[in-house]
Protein backbone atom coordinates (compact mmCIF):
# COMPACT_ATOMS: atom_id res chain seq x y z
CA UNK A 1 -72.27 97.83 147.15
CA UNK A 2 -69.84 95.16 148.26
CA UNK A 3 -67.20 93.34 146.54
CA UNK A 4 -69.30 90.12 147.05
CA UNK A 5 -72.01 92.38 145.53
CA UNK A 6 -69.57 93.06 142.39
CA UNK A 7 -68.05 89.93 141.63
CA UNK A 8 -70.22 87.85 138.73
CA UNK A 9 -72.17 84.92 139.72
CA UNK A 10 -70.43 82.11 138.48
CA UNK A 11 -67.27 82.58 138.86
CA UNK A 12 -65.60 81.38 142.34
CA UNK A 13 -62.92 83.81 143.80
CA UNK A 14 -60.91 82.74 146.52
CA UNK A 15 -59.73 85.19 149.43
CA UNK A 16 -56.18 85.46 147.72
CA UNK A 17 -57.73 86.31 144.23
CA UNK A 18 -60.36 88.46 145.72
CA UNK A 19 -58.99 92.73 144.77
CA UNK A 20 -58.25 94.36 148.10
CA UNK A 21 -57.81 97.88 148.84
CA UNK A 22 -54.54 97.15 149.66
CA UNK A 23 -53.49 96.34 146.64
CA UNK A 24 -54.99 99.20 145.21
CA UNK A 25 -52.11 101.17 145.74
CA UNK A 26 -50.72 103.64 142.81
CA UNK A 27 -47.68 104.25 141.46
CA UNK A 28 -47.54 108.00 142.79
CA UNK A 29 -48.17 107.11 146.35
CA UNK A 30 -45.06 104.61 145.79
CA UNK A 31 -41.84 105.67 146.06
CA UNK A 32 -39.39 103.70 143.99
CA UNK A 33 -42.02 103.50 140.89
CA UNK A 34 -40.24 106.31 139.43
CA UNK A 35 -37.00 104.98 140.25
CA UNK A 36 -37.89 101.71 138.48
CA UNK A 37 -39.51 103.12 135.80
CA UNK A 38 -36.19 105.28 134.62
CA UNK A 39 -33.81 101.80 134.86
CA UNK A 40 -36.41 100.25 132.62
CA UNK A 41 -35.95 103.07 130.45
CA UNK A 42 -32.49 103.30 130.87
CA UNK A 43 -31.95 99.57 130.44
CA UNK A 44 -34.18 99.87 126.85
CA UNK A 45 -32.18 102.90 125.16
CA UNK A 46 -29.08 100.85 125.80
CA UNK A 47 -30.47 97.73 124.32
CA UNK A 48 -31.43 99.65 121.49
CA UNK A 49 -28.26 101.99 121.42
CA UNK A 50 -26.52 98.51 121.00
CA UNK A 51 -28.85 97.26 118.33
CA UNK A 52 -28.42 100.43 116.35
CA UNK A 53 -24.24 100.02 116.56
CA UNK A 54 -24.62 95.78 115.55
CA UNK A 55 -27.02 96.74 113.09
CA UNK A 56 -24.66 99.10 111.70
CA UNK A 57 -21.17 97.46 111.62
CA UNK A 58 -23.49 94.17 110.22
CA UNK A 59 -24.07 96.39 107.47
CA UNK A 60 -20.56 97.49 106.94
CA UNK A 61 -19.43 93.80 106.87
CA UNK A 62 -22.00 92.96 104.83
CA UNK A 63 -21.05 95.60 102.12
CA UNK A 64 -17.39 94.97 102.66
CA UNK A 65 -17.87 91.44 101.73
CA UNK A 66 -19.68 91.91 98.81
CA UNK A 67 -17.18 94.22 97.50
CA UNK A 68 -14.72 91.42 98.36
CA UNK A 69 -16.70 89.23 96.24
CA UNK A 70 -16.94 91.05 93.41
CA UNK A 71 -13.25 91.90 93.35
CA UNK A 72 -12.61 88.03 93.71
CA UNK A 73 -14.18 87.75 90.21
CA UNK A 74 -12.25 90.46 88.50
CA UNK A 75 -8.53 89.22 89.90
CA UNK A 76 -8.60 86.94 86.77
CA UNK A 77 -9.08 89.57 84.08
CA UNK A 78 -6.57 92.05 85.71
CA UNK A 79 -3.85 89.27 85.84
CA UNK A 80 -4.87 89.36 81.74
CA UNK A 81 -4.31 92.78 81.52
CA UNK A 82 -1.04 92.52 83.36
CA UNK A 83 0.36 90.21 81.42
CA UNK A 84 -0.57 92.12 78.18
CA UNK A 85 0.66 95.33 79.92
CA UNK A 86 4.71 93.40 79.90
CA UNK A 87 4.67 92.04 76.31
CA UNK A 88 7.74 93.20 74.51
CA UNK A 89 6.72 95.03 71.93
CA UNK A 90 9.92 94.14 69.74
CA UNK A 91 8.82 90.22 69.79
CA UNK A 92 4.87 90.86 69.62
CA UNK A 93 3.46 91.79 66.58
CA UNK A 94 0.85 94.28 66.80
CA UNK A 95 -2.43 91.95 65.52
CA UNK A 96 -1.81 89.38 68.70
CA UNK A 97 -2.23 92.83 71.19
CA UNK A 98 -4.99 93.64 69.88
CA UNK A 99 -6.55 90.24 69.99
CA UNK A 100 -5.57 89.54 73.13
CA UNK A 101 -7.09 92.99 74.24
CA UNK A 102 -10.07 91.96 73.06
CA UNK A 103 -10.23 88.44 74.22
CA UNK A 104 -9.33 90.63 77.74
CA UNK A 105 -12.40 92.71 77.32
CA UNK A 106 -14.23 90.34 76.31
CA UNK A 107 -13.86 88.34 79.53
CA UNK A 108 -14.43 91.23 81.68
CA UNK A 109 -17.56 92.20 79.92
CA UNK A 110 -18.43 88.65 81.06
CA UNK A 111 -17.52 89.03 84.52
CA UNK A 112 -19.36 92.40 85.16
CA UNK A 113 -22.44 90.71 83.81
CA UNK A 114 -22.40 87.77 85.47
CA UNK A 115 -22.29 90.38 88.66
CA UNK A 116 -25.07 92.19 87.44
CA UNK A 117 -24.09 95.10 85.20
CA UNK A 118 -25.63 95.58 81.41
CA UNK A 119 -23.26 97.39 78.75
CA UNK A 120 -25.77 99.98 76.91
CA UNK A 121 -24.84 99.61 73.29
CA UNK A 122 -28.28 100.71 71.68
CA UNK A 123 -26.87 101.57 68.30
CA UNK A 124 -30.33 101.14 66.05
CA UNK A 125 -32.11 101.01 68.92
CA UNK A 126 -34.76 103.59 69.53
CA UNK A 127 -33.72 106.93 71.97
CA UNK A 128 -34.32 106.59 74.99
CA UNK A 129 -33.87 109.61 77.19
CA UNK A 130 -33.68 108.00 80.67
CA UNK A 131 -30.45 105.64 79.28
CA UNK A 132 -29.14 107.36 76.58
CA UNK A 133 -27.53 111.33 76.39
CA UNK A 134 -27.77 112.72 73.10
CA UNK A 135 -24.64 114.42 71.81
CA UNK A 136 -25.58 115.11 68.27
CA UNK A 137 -28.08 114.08 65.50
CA UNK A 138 -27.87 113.81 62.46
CA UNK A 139 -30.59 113.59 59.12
CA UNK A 140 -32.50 110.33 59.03
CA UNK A 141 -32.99 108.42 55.50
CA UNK A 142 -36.65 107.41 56.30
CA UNK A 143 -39.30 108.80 58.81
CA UNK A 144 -39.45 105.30 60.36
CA UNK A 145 -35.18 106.08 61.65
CA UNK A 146 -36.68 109.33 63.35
CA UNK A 147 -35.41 109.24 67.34
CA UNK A 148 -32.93 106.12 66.46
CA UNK A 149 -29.66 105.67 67.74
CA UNK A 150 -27.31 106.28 64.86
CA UNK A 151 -23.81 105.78 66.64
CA UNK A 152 -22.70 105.29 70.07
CA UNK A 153 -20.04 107.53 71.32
CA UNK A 154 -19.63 105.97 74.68
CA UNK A 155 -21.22 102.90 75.89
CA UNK A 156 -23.18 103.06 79.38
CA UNK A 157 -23.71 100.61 81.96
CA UNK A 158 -26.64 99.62 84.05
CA UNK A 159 -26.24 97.89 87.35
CA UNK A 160 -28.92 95.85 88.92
CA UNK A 161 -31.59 98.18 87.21
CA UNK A 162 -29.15 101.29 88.44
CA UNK A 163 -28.15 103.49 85.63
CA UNK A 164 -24.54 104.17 86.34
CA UNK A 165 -23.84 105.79 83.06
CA UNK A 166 -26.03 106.98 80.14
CA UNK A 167 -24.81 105.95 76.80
CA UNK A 168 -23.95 108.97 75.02
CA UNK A 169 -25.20 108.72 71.33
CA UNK A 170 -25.86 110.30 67.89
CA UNK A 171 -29.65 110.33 67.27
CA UNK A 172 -30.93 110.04 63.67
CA UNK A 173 -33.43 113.28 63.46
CA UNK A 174 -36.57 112.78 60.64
CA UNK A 175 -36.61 116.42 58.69
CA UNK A 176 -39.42 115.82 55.85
């Protein structure tokens, strides 16, 4: 069989688009394929050596920025707390300290939630073993207080859905 004899009817071939055996050739009777074929390679890890590094120190930058960020926000409470931290004691009565502590707080509790972290203060709330760390319990009035939080030892905090710190708590314990 020819090539004429291969070559569907209707479509017209000219001599330059018509496969040779010439141009048949492999790549293992040619000499430099192999050669080309490891500076492609070559050429590719590096490219992708480099992305990995930009990729990387992008990601650094990124996450030093956003620390920067939320830093920015908390300057403002800390110069508070400075300036609270130099009161003289002899002028200051003790009520305007402790006010001023907790307008301080207060402001920084605002702060840290407006960047995404939750104070845990579930004091009535029912117990809740994947936020809250039981330290004690103690005998409930009324079967409906069973596996309530009675008091809150230490407050926790949740970032962005993250539990950072489980509030530790008296529970409230039903015993008939």
């Amino acid at each position: 069989m020819t090539d004429e004899e291969q070559l569907p009817p209707d479509q017209n071939f000219t001599d330059d688009s018509v496969p040779s055996a010439e141009s048949d050739v492999s790549v293992a009777d040619d000499p430099n394929a192999g050669d080309d074929q490891r500076e492609r390679y070559l050429r590719l890890a590096a490219e992708y050596d480099n992305y990995r590094k930009r990729t990387s120190r992008e990601r650094q930058e990124a996450h030093v920025r956003g620390q920067a960020d939320m830093l920015r926000e908390l300057i403002d409470p800390l110069d508070d707390l400075g300036r609270f931290a130099h009161v003289d004691p002899a002028t200051t009565d003790a009520k305007t300290v402790i006010d001023g502590m907790a307008l301080v707080e207060k402001k920084l509790a605002k702060v840290l939630n407006t960047l995404g972290m939750e104070i845990l203060n579930p004091v009535g709330a029912p117990f809740d073993p994947a936020l809250h760390e039981a330290v004690m319990t103690e005998a409930a009035a009324t079967p409906e207080e069973d596996h309530s939080v009675a008091r809150v030892f230490q407050v926790g905090y949740v970032f962005n859905g993250q539990l950072l710190r489980p509030a530790r708590v008296v529970v409230k314990q039903w015993n008939g």
